[in-house]
Protein backbone atom coordinates (compact mmCIF):
# COMPACT_ATOMS: atom_id res chain seq x y z
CA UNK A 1 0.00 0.00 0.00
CA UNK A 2 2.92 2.21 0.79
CA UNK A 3 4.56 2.05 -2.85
CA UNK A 4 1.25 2.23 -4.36
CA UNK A 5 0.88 5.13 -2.63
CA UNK A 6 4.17 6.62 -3.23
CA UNK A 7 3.94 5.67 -6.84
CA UNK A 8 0.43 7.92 -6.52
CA UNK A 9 2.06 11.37 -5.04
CA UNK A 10 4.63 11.27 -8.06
CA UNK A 11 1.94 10.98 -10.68
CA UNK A 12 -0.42 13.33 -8.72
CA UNK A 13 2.80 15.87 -9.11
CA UNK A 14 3.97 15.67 -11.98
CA UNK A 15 0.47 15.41 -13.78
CA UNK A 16 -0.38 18.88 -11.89
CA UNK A 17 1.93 20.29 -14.89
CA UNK A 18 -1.26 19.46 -16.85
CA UNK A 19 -3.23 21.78 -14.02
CA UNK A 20 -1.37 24.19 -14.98
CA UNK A 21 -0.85 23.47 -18.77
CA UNK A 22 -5.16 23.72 -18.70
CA UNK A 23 -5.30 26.80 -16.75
CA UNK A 24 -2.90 28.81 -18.75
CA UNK A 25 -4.85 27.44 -21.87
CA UNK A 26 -7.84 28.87 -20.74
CA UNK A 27 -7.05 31.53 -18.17
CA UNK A 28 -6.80 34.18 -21.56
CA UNK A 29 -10.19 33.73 -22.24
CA UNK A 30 -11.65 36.20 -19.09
CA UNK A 31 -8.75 38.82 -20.06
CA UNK A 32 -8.24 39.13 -24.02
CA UNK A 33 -11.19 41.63 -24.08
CA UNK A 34 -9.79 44.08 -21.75
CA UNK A 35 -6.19 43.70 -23.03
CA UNK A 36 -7.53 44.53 -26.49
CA UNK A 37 -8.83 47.47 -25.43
CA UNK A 38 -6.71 48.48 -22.96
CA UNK A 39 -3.83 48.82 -25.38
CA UNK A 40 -6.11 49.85 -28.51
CA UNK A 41 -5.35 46.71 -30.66
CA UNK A 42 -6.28 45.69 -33.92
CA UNK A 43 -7.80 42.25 -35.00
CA UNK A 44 -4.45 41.17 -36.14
CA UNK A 45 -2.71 42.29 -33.31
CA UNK A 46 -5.43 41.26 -31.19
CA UNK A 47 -5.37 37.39 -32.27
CA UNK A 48 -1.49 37.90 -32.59
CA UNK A 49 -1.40 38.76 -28.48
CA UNK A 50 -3.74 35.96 -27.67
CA UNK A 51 -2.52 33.14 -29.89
CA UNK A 52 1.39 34.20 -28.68
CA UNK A 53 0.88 31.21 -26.01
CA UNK A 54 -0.16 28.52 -29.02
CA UNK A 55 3.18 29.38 -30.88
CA UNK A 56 5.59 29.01 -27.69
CA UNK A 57 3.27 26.12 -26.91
CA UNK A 58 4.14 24.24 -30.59
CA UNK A 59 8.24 25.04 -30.23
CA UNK A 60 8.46 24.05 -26.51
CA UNK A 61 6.45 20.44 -27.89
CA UNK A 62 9.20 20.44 -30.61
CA UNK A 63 11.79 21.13 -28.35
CA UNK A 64 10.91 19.62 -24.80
CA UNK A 65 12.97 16.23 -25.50
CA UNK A 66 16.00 17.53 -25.69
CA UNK A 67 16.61 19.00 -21.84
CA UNK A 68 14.29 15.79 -20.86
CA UNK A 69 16.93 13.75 -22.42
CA UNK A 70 20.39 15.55 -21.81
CA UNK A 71 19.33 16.72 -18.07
CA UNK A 72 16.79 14.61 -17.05
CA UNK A 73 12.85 14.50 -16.86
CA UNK A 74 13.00 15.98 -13.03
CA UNK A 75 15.45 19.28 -14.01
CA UNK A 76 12.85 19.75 -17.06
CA UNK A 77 9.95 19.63 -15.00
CA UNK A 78 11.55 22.25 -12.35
CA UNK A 79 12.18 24.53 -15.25
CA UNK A 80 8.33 24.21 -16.71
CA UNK A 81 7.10 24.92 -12.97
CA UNK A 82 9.35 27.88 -13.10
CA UNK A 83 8.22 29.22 -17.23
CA UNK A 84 5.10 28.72 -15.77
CA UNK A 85 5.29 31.02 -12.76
CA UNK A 86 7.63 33.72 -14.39
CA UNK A 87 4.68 34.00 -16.80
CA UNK A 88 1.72 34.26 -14.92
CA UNK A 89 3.73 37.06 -13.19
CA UNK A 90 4.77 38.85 -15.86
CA UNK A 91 2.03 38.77 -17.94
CA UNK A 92 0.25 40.30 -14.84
CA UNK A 93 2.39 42.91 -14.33
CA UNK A 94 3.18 44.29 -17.58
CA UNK A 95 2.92 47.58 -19.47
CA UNK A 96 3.08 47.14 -23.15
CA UNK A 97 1.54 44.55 -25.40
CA UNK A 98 5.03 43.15 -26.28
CA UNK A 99 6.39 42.28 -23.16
CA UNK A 100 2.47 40.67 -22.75
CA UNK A 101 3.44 39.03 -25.92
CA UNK A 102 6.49 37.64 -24.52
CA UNK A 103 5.25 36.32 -21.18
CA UNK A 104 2.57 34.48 -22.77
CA UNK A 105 5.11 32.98 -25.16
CA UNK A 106 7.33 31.73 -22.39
CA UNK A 107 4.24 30.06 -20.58
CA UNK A 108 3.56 28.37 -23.86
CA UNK A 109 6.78 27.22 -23.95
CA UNK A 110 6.01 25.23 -20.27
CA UNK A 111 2.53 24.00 -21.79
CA UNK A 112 4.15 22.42 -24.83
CA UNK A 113 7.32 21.07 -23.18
CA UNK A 114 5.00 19.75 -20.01
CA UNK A 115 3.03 17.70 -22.56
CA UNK A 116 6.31 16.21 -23.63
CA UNK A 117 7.98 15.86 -20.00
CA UNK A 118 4.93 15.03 -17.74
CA UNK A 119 3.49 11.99 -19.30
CA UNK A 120 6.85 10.80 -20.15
CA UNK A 121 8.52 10.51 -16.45
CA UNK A 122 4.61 9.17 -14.91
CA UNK A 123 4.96 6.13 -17.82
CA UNK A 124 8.85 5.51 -16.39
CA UNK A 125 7.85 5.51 -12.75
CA UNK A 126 4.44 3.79 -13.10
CA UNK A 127 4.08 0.10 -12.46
CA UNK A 128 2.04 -1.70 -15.19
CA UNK A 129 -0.86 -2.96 -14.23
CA UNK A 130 -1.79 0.69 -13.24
CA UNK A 131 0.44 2.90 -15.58
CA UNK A 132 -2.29 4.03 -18.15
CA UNK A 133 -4.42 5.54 -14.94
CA UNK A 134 -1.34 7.15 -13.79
CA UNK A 135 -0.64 8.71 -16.83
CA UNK A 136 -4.17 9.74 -17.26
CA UNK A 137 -3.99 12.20 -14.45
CA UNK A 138 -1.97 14.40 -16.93
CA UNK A 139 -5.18 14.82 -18.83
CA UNK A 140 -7.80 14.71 -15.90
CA UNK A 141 -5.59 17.69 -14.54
CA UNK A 142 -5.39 19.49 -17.70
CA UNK A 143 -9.38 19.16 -18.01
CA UNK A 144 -9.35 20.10 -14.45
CA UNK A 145 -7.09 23.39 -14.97
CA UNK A 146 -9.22 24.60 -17.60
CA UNK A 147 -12.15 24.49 -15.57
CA UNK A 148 -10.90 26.19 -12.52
CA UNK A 149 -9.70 29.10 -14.93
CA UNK A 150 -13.01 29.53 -16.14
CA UNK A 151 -13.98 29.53 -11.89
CA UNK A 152 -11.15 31.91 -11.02
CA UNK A 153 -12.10 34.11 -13.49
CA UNK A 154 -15.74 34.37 -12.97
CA UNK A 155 -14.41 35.11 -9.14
CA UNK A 156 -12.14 37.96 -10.70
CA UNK A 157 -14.66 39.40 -12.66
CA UNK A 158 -17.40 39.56 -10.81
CA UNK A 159 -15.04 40.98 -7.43
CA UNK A 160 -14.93 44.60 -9.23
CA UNK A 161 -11.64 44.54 -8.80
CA UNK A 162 -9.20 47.16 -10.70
CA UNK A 163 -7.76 46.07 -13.73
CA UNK A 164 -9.16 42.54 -13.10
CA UNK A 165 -7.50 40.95 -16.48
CA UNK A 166 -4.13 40.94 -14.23
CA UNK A 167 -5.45 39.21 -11.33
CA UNK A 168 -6.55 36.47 -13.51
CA UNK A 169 -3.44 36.07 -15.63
CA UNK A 170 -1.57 36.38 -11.96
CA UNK A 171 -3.50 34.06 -9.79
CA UNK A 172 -1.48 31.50 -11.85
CA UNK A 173 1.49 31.79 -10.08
CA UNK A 174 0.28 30.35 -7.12
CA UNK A 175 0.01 27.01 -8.13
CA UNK A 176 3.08 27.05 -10.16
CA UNK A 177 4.81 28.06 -7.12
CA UNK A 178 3.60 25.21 -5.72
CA UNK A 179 4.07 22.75 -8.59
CA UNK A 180 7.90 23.69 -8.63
CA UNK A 181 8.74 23.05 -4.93
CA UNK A 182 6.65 20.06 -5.20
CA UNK A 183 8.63 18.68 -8.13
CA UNK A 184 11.31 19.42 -6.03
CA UNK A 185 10.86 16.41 -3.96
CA UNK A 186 10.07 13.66 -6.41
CA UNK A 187 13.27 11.59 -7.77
CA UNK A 188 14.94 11.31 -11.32
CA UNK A 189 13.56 9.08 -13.26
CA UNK A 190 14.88 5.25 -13.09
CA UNK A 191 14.55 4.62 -16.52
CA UNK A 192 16.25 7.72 -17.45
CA UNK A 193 18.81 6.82 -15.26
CA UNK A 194 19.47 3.49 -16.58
CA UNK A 195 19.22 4.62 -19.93
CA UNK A 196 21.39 8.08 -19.63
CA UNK A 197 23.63 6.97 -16.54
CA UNK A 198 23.89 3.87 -16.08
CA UNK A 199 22.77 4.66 -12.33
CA UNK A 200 21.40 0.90 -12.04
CA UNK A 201 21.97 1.31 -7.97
CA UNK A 202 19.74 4.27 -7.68
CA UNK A 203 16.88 2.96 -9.91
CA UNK A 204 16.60 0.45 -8.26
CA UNK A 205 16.62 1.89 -5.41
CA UNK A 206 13.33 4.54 -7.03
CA UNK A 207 11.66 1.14 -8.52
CA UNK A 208 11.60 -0.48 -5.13
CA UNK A 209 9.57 1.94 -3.94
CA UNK A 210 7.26 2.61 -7.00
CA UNK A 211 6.97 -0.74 -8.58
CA UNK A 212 8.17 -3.35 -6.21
CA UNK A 213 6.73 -6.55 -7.81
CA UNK A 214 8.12 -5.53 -11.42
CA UNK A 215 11.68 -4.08 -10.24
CA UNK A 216 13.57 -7.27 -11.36
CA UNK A 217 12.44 -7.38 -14.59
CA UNK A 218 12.42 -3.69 -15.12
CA UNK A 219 15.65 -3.39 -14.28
CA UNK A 220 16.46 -6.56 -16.88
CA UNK A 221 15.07 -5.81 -19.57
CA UNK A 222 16.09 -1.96 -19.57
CA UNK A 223 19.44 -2.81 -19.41
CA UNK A 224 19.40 -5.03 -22.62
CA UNK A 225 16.98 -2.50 -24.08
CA UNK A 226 19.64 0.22 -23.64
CA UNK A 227 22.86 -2.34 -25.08
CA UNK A 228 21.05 -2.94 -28.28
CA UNK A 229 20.18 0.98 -28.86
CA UNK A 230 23.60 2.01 -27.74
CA UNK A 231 24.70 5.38 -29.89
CA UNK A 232 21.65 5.17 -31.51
CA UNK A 233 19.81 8.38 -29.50
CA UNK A 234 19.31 11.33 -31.88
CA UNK A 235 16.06 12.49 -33.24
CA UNK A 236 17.10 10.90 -36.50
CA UNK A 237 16.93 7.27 -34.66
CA UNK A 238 13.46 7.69 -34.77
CA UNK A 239 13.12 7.14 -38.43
CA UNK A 240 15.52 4.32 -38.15
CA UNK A 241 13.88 0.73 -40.01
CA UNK A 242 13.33 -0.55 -36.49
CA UNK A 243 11.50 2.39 -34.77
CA UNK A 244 10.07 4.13 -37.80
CA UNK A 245 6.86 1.74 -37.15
CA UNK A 246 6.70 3.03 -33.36
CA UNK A 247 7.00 6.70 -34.48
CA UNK A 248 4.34 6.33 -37.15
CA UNK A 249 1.90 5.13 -34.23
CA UNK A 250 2.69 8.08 -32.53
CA UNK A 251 1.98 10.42 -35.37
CA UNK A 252 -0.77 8.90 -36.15
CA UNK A 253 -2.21 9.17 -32.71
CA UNK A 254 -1.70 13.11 -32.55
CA UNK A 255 -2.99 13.30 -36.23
CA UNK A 256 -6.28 11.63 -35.71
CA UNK A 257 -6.15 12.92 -32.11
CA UNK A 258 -6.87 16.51 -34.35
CA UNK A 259 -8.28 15.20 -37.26
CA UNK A 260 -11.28 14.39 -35.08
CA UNK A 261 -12.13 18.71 -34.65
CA UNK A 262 -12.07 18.62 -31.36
CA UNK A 263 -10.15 21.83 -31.23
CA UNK A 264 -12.32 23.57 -33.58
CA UNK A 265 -15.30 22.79 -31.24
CA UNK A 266 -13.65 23.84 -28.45
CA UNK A 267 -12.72 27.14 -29.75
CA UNK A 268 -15.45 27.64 -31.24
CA UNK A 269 -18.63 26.29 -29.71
CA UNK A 270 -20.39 29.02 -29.37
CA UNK A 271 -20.48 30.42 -32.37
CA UNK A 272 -21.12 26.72 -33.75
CA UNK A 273 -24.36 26.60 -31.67
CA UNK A 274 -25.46 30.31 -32.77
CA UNK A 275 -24.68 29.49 -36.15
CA UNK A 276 -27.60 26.26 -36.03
CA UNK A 277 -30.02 29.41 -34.78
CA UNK A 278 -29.92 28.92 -31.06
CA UNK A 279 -29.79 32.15 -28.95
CA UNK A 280 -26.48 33.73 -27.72
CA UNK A 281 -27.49 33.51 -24.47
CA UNK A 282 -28.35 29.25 -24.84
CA UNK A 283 -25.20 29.32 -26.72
CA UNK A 284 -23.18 30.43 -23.55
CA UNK A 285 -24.84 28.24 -21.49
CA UNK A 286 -24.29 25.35 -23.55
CA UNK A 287 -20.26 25.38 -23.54
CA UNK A 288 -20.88 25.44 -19.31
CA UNK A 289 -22.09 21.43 -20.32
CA UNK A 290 -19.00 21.14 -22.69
CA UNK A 291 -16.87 21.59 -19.69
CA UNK A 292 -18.50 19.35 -17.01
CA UNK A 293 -19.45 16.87 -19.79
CA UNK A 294 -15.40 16.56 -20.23
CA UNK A 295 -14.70 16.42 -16.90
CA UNK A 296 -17.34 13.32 -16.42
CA UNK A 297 -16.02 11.66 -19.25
CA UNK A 298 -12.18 12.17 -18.49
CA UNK A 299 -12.65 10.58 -15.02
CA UNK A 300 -14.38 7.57 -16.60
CA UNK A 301 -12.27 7.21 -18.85
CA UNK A 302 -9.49 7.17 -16.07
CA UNK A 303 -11.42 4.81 -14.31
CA UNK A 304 -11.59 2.45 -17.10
CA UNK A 305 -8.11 2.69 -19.11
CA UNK A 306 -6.55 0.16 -17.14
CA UNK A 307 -9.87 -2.42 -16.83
CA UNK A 308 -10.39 -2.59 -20.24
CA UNK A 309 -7.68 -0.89 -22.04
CA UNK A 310 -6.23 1.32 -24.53
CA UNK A 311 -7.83 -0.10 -27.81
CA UNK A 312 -11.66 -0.88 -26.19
CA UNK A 313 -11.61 2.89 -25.52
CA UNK A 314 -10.27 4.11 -28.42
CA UNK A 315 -13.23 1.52 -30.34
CA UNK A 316 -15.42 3.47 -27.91
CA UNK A 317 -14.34 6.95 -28.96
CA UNK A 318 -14.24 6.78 -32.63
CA UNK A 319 -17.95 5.03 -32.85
CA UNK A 320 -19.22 7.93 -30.55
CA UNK A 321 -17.07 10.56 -33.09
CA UNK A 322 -18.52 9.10 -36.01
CA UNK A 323 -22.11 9.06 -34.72
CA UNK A 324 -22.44 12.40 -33.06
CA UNK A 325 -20.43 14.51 -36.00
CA UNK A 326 -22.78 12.26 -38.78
CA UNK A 327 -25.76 14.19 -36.95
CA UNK A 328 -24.02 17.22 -36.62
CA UNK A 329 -23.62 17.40 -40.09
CA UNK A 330 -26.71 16.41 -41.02
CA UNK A 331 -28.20 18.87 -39.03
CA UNK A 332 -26.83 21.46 -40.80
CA UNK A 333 -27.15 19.70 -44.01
CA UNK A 334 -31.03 20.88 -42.68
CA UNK A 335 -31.96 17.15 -41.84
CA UNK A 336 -35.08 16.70 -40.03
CA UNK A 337 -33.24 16.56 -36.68
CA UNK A 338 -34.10 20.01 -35.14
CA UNK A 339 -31.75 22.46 -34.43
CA UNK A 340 -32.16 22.28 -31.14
CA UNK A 341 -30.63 18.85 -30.74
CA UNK A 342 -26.96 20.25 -31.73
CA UNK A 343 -26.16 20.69 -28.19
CA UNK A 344 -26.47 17.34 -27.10
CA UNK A 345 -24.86 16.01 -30.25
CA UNK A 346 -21.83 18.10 -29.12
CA UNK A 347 -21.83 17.03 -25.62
CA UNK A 348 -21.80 13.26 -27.00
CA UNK A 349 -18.54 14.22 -29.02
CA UNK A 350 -16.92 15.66 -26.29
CA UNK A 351 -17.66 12.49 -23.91
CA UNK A 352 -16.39 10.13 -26.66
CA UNK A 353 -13.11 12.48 -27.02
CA UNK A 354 -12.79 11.98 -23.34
CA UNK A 355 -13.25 8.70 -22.43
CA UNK A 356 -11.45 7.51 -25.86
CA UNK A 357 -8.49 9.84 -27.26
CA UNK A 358 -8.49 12.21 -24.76
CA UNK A 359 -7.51 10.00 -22.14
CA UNK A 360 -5.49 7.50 -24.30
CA UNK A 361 -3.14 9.79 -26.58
CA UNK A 362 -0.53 10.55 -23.52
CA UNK A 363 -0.46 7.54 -22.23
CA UNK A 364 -0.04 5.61 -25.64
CA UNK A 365 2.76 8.09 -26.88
CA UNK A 366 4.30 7.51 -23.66
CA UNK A 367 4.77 3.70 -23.72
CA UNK A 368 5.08 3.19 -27.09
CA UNK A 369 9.45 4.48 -27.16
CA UNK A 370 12.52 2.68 -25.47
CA UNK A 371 13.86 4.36 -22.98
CA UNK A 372 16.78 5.98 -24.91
CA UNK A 373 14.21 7.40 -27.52
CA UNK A 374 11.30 8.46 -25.21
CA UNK A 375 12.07 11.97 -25.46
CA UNK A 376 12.19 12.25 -28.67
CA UNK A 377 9.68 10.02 -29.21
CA UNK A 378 7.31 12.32 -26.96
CA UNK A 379 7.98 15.39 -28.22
CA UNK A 380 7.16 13.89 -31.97
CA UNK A 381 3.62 12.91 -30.74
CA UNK A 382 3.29 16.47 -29.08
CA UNK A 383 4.62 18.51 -31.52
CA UNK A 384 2.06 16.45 -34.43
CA UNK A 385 -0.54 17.29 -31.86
CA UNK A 386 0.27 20.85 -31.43
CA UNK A 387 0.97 22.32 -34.53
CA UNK A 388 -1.98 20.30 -36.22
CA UNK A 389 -3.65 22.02 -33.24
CA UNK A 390 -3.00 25.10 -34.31
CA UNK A 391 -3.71 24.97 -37.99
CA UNK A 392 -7.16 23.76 -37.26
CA UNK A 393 -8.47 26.28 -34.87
CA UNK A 394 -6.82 29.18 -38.09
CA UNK A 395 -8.41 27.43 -40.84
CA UNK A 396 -12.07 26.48 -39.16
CA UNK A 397 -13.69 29.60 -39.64
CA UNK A 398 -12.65 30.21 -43.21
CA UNK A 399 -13.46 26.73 -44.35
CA UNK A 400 -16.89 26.20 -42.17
CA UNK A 401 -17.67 30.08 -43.91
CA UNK A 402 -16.49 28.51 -47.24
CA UNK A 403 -17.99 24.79 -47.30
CA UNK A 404 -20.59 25.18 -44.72
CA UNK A 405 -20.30 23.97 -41.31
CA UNK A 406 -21.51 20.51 -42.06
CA UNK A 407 -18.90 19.96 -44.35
CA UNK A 408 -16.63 20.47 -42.11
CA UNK A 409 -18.19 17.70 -39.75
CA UNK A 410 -18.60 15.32 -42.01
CA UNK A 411 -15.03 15.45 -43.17
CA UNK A 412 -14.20 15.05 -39.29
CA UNK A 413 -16.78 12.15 -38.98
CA UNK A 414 -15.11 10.41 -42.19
CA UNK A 415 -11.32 11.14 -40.60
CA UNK A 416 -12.88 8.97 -37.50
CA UNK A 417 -14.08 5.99 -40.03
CA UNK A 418 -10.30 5.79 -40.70
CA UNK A 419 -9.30 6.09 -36.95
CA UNK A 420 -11.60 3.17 -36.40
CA UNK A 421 -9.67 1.05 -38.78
CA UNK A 422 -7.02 2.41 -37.89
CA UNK A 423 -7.54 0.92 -34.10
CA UNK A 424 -9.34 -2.58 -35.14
CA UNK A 425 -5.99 -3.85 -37.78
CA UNK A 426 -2.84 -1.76 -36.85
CA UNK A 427 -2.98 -0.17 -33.27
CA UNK A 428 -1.24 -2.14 -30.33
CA UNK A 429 -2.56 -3.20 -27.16
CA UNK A 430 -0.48 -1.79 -24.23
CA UNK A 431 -2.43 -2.55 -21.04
CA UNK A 432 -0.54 -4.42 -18.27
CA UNK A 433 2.79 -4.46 -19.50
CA UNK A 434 6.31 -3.02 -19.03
CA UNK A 435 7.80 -0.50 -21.04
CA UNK A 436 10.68 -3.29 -21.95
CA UNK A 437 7.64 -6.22 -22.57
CA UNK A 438 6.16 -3.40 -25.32
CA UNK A 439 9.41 -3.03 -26.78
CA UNK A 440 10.10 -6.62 -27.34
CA UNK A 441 6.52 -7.15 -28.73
CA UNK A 442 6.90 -3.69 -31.36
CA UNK A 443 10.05 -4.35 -32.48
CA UNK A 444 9.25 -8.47 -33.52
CA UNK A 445 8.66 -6.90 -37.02
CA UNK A 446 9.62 -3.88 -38.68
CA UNK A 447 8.13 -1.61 -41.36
């Protein structure tokens, strides 16, 4: 009970980078009004000062591998705890867009490296049999962070405070505060440390007390794992005939992890529900149900990940994409299904995104790599995820303007008809085994 426990406070703390990661995210949402106005911008500059946090968020994905892999996952996560509160402070405290600009850029930096770093050293501490739950918590927290932004800023706004818009961009620093001393106390990770150091003595030593029953074997097969990849540790490795399979699982995860427009109705639900001719004011009230709806969803999910595993929720998810965005689309296609259904298909999309994807895409990323690749491997998956990310949420309007919004959906439902097959004949089962046991099994054959 002890290590399970122990095993629990390290996930717990490292996945509160995905707090954090889900506040910042959202936290812009209750202040971009009154920073456009404050400091007279233009649309351009407007989405320029707001979006600043997307682009630091796609080149800290791109480049979060390389500290995790050079200095270690626990040194990484310090510095994202600290991005993270140098951020919230000084986008709080400044006095000209720029600087605002470059604030929000550096805490996008600590959201894109975090969903490289956190996942990566929960998956090397984690014993098997409950490693996809542990992971999980990354998500659950980010779903979790986005919400309490929205709270925090109702708080804000409604406390007539002056110059509220700081107060919620600054509250942020408490928890990262918090999140950095706390990361403080967690140890390196023992895979990194076999794989980087050679520290056998001291991973063991971490293993004992995280995963007691698989320590043995971990410690085994790691060490072979890292002989037959010897020298072989550079981004270009991943490409290599015998991991190029594993990296195209991982692309293909983030890809389809986008390709399902979950973005694109996050970003833009309300205007999605105005659009089908239901009232601002329903509109609003609607995206409240997105958010508990994904937090419902997220903890099933969690609850279920390691019960029935990766592939039964990701057969889960893509049947619930593909029937909820077929009758989106065909309700704007002006099917007989009344308008005022939309809502509920939405809220089915975002519970199938949850319990399927949502909670499986960091935990599958994170398994999938040896140990000498994993950072690399990670940031790969993140980086697909986040640039695709932020192509989809530019190019929505114009095309759903363009096509028609049911267009749009139906492309997105017919993207899930190839995740689905995608899942039934090519996508590995990871549930219940070691990192090492998944390596063995992936690399039997190669592409």
């Amino acid at each position: 009970m002890q290590q399970k426990n122990y095993a629990l406070f390290l996930s717990i703390t490292a996945a509160l980078g995905g707090f954090l990661f889900g506040f910042d995210t959202a936290v812009i949402s209750g202040a971009e009004r009154d920073i456009q106005n404050l400091w007279e911008l233009d649309d351009w500059s407007h989405g320029l000062a707001v979006a600043m946090a997307l682009y630091g968020t796609v080149l800290g994905a791109l480049l979060g591998g390389i500290p995790a892999d050079k200095y270690g996952r626990k040194v990484t996560l310090i510095w994202i705890g600290i991005f993270y509160f140098v951020s919230a402070l000084g986008s709080a405290l400044v006095d000209d867009v720029y600087s605002f600009m470059f604030y929000r850029f550096i805490g996008g930096l600590g959201v894109g490296a975090s969903s490289v770093v956190a996942p990566m050293y929960i998956s090397e501490i984690a014993p098997a049999k409950s490693r996809g739950q542990l992971v999980a918590l990354y998500q659950f927290n980010i779903v979790f962070g986005i919400l309490m932004a929205y709270f925090s800023n109702y708080l804000i706004g409604t406390a007539n405070l002056d110059e509220a818009w700081r107060w919620m961009l600054g509250v942020e620093a408490i928890p990262a505060l918090i999140y950095s001393i706390l990361i403080l106390k967690v140890p390196k990770s023992p895979r990194w440390l076999i794989a980087k150091k050679q520290d056998y003595q001291t991973a063991r030593e971490i293993l004992t007390r995280t995963d007691p029953e698989g320590v043995d074997e971990a410690i085994k097969l790691a060490i072979e794992e890292s002989k037959s990849i010897k020298g072989k540790t550079s981004v270009a490795a991943l490409f290599d005939s015998r991991f190029r399979k594993i990296s195209f699982f991982a692309f293909l995860m983030a890809f389809f992890n986008q390709m399902s427009g979950i973005n694109a109705i996050i970003y833009f639900a309300p205007r999605i529900f105005e659009s089908a001719g239901i009232s601002t004011e329903d509109a609003l009230f609607s995206t409240i149900g997105i958010g508990v709806i994904n937090l419902i969803a997220t903890m099933a999910g969690l609850y279920l990940i390691d019960k029935l595993g990766r592939k039964k929720l990701m057969y889960i998810g893509s049947v619930g994409y593909i029937i909820s965005l077929s009758l989106m689309a065909y309700s704007y296609f002006g099917g007989m299904i009344s308008s005022n259904l939309l809502p509920y298909f939405v809220f089915v999309f975002i519970a199938s995104h949850a319990i399927g994807q949502g909670s499986v895409i960091w935990v599958f990323i994170a398994e999938i790599f040896p140990n000498e690749l994993r950072a690399f491997g990670q940031s790969l998956g993140s980086f697909t995820h986040w640039i695709l990310a932020a192509l989809i949420a530019n190019v929505f309007p114009f095309f759903a303007n363009t096509f028609g919004a049911g267009s749009i959906f139906a492309f997105f439902a017919l993207m899930m008809v190839l995740q689905l097959l995608w899942v039934a004949f090519r996508m590995p089962e990871t549930k219940g085994k070691s990192l090492e046991e998944i390596q063995q099994e992936l690399q039997k054959t190669h592409v």
